[in-house]
C-alpha atoms as a PDB file:
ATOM      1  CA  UNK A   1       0.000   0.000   0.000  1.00  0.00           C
ATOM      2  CA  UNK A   2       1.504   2.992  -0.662  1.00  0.00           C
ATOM      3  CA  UNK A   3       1.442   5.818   1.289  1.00  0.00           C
ATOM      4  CA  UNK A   4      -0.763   8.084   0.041  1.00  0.00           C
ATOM      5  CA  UNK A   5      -3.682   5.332  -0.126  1.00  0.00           C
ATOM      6  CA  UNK A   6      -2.624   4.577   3.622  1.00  0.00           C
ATOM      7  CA  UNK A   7      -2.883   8.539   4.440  1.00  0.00           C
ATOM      8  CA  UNK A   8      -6.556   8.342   2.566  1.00  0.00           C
ATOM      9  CA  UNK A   9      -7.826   5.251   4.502  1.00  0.00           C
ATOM     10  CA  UNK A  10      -6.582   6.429   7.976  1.00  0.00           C
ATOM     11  CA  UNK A  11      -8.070  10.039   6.983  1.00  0.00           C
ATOM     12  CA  UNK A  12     -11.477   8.083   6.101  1.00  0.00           C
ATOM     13  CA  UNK A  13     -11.649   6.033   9.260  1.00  0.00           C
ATOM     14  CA  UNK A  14     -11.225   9.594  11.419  1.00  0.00           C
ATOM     15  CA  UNK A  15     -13.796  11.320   9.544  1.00  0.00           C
ATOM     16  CA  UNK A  16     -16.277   8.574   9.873  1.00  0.00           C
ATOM     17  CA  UNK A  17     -15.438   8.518  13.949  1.00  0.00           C
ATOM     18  CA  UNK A  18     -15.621  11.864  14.175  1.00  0.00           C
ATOM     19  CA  UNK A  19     -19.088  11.781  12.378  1.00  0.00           C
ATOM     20  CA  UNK A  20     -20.089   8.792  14.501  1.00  0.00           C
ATOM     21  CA  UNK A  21     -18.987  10.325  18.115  1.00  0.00           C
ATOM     22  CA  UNK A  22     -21.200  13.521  17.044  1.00  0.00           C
ATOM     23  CA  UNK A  23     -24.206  12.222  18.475  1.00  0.00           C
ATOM     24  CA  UNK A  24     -22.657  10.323  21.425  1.00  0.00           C
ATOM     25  CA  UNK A  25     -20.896  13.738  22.842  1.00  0.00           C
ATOM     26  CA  UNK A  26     -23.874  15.552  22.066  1.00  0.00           C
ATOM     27  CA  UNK A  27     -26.096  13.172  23.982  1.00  0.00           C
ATOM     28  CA  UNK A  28     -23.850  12.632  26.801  1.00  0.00           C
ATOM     29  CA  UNK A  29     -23.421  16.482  27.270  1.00  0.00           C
ATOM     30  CA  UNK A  30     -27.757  16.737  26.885  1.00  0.00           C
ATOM     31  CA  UNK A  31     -27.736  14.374  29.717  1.00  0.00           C
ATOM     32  CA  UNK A  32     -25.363  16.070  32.191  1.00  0.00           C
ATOM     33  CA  UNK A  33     -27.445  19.427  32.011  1.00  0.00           C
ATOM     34  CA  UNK A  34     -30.336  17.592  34.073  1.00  0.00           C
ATOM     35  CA  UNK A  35     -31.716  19.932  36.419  1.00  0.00           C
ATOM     36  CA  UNK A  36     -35.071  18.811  38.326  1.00  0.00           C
ATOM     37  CA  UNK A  37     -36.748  15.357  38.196  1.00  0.00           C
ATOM     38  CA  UNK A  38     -40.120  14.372  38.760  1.00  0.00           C
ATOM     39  CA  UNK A  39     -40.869   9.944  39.404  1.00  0.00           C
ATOM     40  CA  UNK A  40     -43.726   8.356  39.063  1.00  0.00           C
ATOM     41  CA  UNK A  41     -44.149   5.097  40.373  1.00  0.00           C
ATOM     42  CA  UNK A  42     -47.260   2.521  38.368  1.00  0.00           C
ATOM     43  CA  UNK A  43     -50.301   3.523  39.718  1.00  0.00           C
ATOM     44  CA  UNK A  44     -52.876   0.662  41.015  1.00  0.00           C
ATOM     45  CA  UNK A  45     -55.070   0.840  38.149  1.00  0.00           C
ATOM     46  CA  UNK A  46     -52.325  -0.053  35.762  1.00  0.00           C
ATOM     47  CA  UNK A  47     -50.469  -2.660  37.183  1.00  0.00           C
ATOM     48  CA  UNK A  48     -53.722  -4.831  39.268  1.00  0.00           C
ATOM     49  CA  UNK A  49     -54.462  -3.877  42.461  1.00  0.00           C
ATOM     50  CA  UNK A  50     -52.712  -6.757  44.296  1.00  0.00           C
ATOM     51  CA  UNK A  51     -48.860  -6.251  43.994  1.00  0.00           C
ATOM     52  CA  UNK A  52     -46.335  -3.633  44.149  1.00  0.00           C
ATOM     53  CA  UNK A  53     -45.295  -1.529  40.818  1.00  0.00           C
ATOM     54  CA  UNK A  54     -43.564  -2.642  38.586  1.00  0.00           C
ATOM     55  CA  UNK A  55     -42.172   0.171  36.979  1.00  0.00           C
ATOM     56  CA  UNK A  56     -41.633   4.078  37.275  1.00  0.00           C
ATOM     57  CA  UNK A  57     -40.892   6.565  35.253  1.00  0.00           C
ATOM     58  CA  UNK A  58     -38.651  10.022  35.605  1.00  0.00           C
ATOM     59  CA  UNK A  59     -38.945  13.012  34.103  1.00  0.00           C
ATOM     60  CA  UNK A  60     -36.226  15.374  34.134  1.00  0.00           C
ATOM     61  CA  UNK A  61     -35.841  18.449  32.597  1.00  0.00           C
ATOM     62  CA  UNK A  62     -32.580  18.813  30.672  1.00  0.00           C
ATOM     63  CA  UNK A  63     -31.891  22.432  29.772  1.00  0.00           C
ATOM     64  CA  UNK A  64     -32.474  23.273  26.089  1.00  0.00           C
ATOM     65  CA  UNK A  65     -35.790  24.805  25.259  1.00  0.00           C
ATOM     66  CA  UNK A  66     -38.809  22.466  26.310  1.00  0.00           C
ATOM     67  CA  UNK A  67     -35.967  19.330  26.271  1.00  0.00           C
ATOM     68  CA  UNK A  68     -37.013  16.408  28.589  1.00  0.00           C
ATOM     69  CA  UNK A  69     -35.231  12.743  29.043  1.00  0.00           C
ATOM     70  CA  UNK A  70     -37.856  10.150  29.908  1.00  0.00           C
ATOM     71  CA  UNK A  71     -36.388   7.342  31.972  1.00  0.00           C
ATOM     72  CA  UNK A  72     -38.501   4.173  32.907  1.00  0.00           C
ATOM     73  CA  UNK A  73     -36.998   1.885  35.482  1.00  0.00           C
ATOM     74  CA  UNK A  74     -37.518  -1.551  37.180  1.00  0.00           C
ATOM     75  CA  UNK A  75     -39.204  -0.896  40.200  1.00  0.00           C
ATOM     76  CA  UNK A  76     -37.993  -3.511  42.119  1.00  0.00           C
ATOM     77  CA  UNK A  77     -34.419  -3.794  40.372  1.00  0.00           C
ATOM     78  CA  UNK A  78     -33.811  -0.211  39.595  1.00  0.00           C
ATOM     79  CA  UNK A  79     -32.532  -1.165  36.457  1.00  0.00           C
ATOM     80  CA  UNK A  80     -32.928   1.554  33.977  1.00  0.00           C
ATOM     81  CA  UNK A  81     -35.147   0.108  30.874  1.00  0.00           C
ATOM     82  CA  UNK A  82     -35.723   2.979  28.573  1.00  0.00           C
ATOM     83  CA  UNK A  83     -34.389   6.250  28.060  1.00  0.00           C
ATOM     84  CA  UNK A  84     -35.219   9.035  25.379  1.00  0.00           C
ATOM     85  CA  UNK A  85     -35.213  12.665  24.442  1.00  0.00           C
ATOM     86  CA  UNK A  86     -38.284  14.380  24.012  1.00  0.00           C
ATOM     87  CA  UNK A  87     -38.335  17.937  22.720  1.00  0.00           C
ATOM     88  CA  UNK A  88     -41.731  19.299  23.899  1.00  0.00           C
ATOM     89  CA  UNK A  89     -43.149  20.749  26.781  1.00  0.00           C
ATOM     90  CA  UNK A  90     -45.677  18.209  28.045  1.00  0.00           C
ATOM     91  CA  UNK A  91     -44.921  16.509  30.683  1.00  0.00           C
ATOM     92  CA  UNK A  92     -47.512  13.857  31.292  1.00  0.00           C
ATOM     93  CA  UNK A  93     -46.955   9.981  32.010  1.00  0.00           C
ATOM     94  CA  UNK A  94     -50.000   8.136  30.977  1.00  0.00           C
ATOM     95  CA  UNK A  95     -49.931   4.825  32.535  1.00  0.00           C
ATOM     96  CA  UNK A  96     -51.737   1.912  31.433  1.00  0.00           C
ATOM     97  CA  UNK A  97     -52.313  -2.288  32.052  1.00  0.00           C
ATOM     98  CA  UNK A  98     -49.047  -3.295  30.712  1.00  0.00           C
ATOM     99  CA  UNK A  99     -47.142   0.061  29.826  1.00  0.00           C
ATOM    100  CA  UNK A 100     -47.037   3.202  29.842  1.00  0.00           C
ATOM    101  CA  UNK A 101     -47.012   6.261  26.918  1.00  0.00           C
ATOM    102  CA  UNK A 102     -45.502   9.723  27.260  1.00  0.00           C
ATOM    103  CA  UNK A 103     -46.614  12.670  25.030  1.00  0.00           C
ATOM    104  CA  UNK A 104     -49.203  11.394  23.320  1.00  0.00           C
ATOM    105  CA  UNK A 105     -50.198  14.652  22.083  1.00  0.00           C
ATOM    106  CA  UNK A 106     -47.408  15.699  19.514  1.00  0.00           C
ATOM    107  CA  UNK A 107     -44.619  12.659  17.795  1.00  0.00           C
ATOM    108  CA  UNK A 108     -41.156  13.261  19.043  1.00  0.00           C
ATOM    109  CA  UNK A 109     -38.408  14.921  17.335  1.00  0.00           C
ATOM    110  CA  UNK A 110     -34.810  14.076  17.482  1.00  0.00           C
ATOM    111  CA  UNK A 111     -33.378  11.263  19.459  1.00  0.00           C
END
């Protein structure tokens, strides 16, 4: 290989990190601007009224105009199961027998 074509390759494979990493930075410096949080644990109606919740979801607002991360967790594990950007300003957690839906009102942009 000669070393131009090695100069072009190792130039491609920077460019196409540097295009990949753009969303990773950008979403892990979205996420460390959380400010306030609000949980919400299953309520009875969705989950049966028998047994604990199993799930609960945070709000938090992120900084950015009307930018919100939506995290659902494992109520009993506290393992994190979902997480997403929403860029709107409603805040509601509609829960229902077997899920639950945020911002049903407008479809998401972005992440």
């Amino acid at each position: 290989m000669t070393l131009m074509k090695r100069f072009c390759a190792i130039a491609l494979i920077l460019v196409a990190a540097l295009f990949a990493g753009i969303p990773y930075a950008w979403g892990l410096w979205t996420r460390s601007q959380m400010g306030e949080c609000m949980r919400q644990y299953q309520p009875a109606y969705a989950r049966g009224m028998d047994g604990p919740p199993k799930y609960f979801g945070e709000i938090c607002f992120v900084g950015g105009r009307d930018t919100f991360l939506f995290r659902l967790y494992d109520a009993k594990s506290r393992e994190l199961l979902v997480e997403r950007l929403f860029f709107d300003a409603d805040r509601q957690l509609i829960w229902y027998d077997g899920g639950v839906i945020y911002n049903m009102g407008a479809p998401p942009r972005g992440n």
